[in-house]
PDB file of N, CA and C in Angstrom:
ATOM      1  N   UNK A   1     -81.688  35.381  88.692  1.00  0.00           N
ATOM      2  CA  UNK A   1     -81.698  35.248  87.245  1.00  0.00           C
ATOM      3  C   UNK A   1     -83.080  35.659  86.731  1.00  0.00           C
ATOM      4  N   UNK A   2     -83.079  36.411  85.458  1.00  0.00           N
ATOM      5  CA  UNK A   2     -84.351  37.191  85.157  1.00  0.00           C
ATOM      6  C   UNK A   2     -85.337  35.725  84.419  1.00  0.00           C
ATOM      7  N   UNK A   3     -86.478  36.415  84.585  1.00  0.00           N
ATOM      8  CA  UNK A   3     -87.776  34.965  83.485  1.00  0.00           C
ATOM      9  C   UNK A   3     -86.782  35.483  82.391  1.00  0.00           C
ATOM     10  N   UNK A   4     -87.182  33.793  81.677  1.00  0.00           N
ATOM     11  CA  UNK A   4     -87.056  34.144  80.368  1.00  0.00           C
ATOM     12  C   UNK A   4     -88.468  33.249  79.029  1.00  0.00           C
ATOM     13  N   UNK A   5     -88.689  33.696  78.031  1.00  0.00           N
ATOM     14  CA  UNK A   5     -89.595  33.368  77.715  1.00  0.00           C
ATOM     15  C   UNK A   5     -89.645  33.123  76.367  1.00  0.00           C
ATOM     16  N   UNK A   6     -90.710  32.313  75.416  1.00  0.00           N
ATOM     17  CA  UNK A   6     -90.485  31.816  74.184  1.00  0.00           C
ATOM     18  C   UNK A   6     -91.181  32.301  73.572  1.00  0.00           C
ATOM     19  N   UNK A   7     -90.628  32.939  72.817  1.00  0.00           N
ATOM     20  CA  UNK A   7     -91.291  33.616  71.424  1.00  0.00           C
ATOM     21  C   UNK A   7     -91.661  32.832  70.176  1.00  0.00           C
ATOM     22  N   UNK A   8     -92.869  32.716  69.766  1.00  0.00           N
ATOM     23  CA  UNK A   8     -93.524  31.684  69.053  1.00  0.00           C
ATOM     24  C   UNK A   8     -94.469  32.260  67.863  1.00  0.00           C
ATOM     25  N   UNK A   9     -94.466  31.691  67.228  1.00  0.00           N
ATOM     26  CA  UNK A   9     -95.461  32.113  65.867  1.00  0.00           C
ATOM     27  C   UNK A   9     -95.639  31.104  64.342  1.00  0.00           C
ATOM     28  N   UNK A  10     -96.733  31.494  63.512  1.00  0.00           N
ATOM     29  CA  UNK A  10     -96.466  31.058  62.334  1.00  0.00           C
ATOM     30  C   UNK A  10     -96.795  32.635  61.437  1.00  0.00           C
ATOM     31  N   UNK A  11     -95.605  32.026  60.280  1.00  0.00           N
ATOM     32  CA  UNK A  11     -95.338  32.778  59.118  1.00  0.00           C
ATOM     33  C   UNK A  11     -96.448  32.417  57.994  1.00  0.00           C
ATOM     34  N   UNK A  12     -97.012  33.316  57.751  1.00  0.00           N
ATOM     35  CA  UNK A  12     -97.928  32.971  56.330  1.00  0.00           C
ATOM     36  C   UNK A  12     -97.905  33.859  55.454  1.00  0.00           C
ATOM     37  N   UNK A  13     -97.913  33.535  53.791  1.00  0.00           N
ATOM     38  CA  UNK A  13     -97.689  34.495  52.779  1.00  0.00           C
ATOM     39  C   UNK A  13     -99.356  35.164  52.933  1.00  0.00           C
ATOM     40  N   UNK A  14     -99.000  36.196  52.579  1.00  0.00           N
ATOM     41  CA  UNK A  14    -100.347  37.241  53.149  1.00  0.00           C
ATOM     42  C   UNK A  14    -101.137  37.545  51.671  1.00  0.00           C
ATOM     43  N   UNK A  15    -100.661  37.078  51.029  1.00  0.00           N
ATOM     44  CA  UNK A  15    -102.153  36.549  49.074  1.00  0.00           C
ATOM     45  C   UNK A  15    -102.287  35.222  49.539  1.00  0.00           C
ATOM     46  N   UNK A  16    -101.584  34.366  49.437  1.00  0.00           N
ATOM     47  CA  UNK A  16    -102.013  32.739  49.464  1.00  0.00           C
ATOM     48  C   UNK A  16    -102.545  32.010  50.759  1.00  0.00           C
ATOM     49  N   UNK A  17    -101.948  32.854  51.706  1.00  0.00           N
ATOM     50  CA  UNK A  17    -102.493  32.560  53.004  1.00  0.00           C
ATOM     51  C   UNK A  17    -102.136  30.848  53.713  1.00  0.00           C
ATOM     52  N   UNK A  18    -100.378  30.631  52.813  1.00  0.00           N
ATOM     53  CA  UNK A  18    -100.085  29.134  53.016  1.00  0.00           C
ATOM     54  C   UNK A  18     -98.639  29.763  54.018  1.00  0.00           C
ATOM     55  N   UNK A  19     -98.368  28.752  54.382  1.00  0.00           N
ATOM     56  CA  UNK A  19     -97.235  28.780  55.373  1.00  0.00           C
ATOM     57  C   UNK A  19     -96.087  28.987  54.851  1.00  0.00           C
ATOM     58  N   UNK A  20     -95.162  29.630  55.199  1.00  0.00           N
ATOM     59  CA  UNK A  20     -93.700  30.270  54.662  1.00  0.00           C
ATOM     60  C   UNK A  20     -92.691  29.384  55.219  1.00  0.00           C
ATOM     61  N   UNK A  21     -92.401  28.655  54.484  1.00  0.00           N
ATOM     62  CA  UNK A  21     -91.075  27.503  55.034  1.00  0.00           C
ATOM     63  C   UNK A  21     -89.857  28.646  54.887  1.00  0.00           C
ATOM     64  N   UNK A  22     -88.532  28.359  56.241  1.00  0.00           N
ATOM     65  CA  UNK A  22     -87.519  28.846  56.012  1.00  0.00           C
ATOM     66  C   UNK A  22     -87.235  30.183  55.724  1.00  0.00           C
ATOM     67  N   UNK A  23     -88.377  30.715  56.638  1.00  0.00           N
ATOM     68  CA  UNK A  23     -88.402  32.371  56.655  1.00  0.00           C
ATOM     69  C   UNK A  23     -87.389  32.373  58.195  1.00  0.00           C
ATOM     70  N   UNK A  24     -86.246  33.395  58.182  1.00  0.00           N
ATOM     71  CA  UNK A  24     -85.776  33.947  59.033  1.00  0.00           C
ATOM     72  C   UNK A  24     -86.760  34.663  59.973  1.00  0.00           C
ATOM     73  N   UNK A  25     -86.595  34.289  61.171  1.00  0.00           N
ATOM     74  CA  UNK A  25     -87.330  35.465  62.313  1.00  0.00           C
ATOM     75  C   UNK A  25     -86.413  35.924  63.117  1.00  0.00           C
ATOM     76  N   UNK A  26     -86.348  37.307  63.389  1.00  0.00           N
ATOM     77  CA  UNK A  26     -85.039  37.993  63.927  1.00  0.00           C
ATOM     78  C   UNK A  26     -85.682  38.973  65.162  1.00  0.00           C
ATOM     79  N   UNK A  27     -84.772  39.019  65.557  1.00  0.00           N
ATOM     80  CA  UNK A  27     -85.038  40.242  66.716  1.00  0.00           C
ATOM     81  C   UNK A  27     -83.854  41.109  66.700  1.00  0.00           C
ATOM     82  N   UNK A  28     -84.504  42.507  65.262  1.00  0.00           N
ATOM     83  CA  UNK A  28     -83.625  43.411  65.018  1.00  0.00           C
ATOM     84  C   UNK A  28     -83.448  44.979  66.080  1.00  0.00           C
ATOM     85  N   UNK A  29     -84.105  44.719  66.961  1.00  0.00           N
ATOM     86  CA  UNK A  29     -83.667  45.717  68.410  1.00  0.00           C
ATOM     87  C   UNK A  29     -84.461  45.231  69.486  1.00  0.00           C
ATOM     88  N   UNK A  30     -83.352  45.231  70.385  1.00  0.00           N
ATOM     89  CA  UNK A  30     -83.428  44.917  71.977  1.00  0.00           C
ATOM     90  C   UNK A  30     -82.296  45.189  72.412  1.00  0.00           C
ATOM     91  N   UNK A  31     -82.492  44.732  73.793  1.00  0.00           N
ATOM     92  CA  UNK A  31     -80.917  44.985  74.345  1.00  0.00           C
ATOM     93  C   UNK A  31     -80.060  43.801  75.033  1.00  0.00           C
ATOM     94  N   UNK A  32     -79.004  43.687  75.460  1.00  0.00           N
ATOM     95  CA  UNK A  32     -78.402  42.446  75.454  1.00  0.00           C
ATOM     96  C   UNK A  32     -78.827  41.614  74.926  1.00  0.00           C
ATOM     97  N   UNK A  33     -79.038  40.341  75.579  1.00  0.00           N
ATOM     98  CA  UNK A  33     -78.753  39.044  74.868  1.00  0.00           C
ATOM     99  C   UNK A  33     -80.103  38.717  73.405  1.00  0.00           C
ATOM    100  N   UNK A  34     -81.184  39.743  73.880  1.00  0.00           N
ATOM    101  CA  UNK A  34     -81.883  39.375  73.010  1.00  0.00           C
ATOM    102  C   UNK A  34     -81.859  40.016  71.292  1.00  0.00           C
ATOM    103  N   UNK A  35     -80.931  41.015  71.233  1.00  0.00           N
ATOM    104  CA  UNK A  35     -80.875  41.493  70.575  1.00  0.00           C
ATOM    105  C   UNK A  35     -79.864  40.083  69.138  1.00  0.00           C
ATOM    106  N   UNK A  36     -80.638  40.138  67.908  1.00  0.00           N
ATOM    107  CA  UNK A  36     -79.739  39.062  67.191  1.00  0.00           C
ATOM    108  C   UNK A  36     -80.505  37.728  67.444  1.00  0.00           C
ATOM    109  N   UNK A  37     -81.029  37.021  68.211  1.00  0.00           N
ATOM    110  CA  UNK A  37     -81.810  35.940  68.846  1.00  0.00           C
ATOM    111  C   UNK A  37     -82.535  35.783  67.627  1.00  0.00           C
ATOM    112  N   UNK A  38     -82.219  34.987  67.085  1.00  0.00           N
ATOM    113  CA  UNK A  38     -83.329  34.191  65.525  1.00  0.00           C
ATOM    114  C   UNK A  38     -83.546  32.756  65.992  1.00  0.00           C
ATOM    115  N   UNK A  39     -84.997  32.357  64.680  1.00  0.00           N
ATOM    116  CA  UNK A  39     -85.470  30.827  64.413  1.00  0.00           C
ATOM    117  C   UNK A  39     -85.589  31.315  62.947  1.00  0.00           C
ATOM    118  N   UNK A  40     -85.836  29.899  62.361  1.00  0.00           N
ATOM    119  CA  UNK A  40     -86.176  29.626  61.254  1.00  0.00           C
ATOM    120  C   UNK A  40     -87.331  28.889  61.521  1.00  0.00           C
ATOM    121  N   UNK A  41     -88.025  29.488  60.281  1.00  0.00           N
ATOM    122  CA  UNK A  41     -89.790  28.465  60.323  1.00  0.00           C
ATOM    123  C   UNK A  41     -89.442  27.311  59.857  1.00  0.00           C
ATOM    124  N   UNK A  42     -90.216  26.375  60.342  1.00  0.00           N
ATOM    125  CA  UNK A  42     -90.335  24.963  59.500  1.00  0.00           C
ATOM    126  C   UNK A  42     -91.224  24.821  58.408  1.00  0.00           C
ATOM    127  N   UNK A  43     -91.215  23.801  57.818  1.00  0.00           N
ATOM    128  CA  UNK A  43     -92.146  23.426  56.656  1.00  0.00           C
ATOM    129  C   UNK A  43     -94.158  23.779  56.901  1.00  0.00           C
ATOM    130  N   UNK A  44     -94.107  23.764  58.476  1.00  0.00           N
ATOM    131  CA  UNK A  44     -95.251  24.350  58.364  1.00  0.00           C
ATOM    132  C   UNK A  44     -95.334  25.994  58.668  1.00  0.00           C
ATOM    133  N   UNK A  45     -94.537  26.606  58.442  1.00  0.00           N
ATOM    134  CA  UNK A  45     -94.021  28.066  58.881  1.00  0.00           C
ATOM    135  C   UNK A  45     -94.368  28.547  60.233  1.00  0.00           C
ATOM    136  N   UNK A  46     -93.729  27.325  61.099  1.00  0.00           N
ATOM    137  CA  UNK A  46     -93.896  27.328  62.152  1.00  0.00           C
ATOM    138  C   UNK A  46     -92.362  28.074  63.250  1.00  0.00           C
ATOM    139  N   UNK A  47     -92.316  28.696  64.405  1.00  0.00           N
ATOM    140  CA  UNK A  47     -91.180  28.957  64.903  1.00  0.00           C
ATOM    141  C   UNK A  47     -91.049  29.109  66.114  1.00  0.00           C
ATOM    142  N   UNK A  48     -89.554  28.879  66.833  1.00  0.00           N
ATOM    143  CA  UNK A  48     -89.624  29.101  68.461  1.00  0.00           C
ATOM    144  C   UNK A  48     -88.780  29.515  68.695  1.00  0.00           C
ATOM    145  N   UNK A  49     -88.526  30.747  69.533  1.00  0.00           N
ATOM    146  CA  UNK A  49     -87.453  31.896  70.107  1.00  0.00           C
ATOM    147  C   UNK A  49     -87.596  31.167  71.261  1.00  0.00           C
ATOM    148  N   UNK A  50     -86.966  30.375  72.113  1.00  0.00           N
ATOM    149  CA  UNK A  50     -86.530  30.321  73.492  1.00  0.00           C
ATOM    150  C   UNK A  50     -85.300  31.432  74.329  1.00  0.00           C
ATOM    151  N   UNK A  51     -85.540  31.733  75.441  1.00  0.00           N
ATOM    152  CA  UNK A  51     -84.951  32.335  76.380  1.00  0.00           C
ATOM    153  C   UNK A  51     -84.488  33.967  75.748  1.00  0.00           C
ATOM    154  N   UNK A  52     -85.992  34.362  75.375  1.00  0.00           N
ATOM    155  CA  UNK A  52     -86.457  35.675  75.533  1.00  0.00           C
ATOM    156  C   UNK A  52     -86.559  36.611  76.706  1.00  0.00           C
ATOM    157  N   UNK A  53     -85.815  37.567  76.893  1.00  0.00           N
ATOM    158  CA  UNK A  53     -85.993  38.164  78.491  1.00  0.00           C
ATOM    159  C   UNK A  53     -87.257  39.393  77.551  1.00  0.00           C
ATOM    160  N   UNK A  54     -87.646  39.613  78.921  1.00  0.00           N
ATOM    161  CA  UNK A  54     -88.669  40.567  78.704  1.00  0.00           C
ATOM    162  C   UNK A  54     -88.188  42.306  78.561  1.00  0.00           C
ATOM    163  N   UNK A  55     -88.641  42.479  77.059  1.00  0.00           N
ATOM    164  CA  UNK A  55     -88.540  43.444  76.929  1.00  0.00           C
ATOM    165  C   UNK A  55     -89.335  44.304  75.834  1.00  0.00           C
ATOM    166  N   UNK A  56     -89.230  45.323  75.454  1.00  0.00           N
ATOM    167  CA  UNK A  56     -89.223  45.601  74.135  1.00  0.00           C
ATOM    168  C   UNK A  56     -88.402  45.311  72.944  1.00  0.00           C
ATOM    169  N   UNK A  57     -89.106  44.577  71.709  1.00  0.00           N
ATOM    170  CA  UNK A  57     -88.225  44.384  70.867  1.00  0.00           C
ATOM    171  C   UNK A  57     -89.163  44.297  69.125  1.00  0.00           C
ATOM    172  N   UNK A  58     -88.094  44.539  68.389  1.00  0.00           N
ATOM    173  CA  UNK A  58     -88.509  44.722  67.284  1.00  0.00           C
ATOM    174  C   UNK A  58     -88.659  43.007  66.583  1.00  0.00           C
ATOM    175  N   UNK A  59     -89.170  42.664  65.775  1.00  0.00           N
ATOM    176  CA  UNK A  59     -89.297  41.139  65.187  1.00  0.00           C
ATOM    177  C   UNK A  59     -89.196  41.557  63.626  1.00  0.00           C
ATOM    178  N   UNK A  60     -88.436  41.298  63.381  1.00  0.00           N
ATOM    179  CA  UNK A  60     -87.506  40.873  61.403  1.00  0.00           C
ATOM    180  C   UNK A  60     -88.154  39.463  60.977  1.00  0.00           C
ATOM    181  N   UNK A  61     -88.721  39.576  59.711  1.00  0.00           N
ATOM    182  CA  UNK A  61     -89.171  38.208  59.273  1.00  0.00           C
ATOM    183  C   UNK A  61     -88.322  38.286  57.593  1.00  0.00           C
ATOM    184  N   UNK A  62     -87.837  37.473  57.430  1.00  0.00           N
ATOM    185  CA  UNK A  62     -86.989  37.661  55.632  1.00  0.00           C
ATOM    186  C   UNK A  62     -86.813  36.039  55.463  1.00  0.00           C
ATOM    187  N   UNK A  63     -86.913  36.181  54.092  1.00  0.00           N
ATOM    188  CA  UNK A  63     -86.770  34.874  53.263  1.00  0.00           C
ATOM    189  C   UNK A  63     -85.434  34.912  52.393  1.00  0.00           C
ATOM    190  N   UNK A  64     -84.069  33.784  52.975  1.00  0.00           N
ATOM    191  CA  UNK A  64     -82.751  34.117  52.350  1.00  0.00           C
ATOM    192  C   UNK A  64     -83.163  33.339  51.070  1.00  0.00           C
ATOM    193  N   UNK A  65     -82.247  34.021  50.039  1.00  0.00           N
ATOM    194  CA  UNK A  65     -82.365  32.680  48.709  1.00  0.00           C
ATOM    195  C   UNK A  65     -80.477  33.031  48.575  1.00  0.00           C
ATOM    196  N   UNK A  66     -80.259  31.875  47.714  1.00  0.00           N
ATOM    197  CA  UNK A  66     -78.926  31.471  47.435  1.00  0.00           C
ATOM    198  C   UNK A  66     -79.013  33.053  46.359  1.00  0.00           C
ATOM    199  N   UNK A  67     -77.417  33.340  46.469  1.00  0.00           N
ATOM    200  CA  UNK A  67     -77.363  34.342  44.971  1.00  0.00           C
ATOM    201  C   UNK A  67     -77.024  33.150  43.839  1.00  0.00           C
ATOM    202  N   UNK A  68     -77.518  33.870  42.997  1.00  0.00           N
ATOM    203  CA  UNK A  68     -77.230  33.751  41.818  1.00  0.00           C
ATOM    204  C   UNK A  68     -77.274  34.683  40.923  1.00  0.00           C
ATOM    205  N   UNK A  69     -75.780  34.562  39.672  1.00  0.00           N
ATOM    206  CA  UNK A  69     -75.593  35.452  38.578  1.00  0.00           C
ATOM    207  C   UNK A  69     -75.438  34.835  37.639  1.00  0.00           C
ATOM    208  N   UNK A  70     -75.381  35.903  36.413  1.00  0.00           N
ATOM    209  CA  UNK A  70     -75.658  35.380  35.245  1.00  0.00           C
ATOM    210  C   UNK A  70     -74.782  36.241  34.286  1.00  0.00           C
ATOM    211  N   UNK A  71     -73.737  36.025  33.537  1.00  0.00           N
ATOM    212  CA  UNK A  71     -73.288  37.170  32.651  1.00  0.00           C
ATOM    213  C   UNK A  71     -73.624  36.963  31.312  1.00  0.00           C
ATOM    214  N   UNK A  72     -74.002  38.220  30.858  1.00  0.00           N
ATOM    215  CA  UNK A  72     -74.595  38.562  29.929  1.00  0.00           C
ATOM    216  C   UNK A  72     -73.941  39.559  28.971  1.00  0.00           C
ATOM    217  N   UNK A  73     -74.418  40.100  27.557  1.00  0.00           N
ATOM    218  CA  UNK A  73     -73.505  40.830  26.626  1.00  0.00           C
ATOM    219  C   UNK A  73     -74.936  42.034  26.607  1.00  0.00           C
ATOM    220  N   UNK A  74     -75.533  42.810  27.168  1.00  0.00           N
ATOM    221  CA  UNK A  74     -76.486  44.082  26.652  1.00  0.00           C
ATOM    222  C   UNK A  74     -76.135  44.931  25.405  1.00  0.00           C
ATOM    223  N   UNK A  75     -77.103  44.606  24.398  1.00  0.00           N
ATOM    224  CA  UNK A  75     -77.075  44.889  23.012  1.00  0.00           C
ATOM    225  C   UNK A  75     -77.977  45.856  22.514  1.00  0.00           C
ATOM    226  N   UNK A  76     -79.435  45.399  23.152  1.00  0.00           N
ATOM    227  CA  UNK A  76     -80.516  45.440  22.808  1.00  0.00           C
ATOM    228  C   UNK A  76     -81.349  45.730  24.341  1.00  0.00           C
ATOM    229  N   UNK A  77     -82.820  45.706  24.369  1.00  0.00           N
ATOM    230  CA  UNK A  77     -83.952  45.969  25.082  1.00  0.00           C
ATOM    231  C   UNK A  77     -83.471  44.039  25.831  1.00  0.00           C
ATOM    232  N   UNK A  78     -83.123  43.774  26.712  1.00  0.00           N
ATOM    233  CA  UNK A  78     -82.786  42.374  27.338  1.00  0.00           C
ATOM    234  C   UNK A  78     -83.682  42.266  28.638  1.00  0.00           C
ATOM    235  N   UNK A  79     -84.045  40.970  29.015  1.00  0.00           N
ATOM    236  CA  UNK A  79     -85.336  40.613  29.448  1.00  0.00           C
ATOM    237  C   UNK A  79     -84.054  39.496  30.386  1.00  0.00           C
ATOM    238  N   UNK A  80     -83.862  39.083  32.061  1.00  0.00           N
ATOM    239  CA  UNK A  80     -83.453  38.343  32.357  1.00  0.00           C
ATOM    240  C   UNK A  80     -84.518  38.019  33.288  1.00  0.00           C
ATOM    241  N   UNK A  81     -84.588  36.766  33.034  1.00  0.00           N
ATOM    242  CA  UNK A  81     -85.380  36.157  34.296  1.00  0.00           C
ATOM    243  C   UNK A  81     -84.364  34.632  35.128  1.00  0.00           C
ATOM    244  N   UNK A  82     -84.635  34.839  36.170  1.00  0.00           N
ATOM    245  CA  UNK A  82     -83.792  33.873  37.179  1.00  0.00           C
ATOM    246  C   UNK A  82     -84.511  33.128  38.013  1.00  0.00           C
ATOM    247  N   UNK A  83     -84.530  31.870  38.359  1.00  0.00           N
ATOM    248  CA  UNK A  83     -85.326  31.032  39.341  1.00  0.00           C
ATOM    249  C   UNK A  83     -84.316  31.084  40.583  1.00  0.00           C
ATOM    250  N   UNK A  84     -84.718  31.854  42.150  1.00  0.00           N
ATOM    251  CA  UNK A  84     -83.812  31.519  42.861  1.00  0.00           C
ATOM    252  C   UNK A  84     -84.712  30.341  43.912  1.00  0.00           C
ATOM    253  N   UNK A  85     -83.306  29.794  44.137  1.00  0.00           N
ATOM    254  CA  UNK A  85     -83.453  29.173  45.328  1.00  0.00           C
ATOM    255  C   UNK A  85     -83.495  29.028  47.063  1.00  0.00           C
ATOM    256  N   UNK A  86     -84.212  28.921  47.579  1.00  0.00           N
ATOM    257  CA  UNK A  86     -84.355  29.131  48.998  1.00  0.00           C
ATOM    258  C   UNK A  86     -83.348  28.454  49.967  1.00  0.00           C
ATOM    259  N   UNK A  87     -82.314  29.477  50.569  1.00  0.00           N
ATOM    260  CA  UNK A  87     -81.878  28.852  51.575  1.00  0.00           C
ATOM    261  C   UNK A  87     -81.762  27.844  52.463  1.00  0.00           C
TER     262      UNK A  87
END
């Protein structure tokens, strides 16, 4: 059976330099099992990939928010602003 190994990190917003709660971390190319293999950061934008085989691989970091819509009537020059929420 091959090593396998833990992929670890923290997420930080790169102006504020504070920790990114509930950022997706992905591993968007590899091959078999590691390929798809995500964590989510914690409140301190903290994260842990366990049973990483060794390879080359690409690392995806994204922040989901809920959708939200809004219907509207466009008349005029219209200005929408939306507060979303974090996954």
């Amino acid at each position: 059976m091959p090593a396998t190994f833990t992929l670890k990190g923290k997420i930080t917003d790169a102006t504020l330099r504070t920790p990114v709660p509930n950022a997706l971390v992905k591993i968007v190319a590899g091959t078999g099992t590691n390929f798809g293999k995500s964590a989510t950061t914690n409140r301190a934008g903290r994260y842990k990939m366990p049973g990483v085989k060794p390879e080359k691989i690409i690392v995806e970091v994204s922040l989901a928010y809920k959708p939200k819509e809004k219907m509207l009537t466009v008349s005029r020059n219209t200005a929408v602003n939306l507060a979303l929420v974090k996954v």
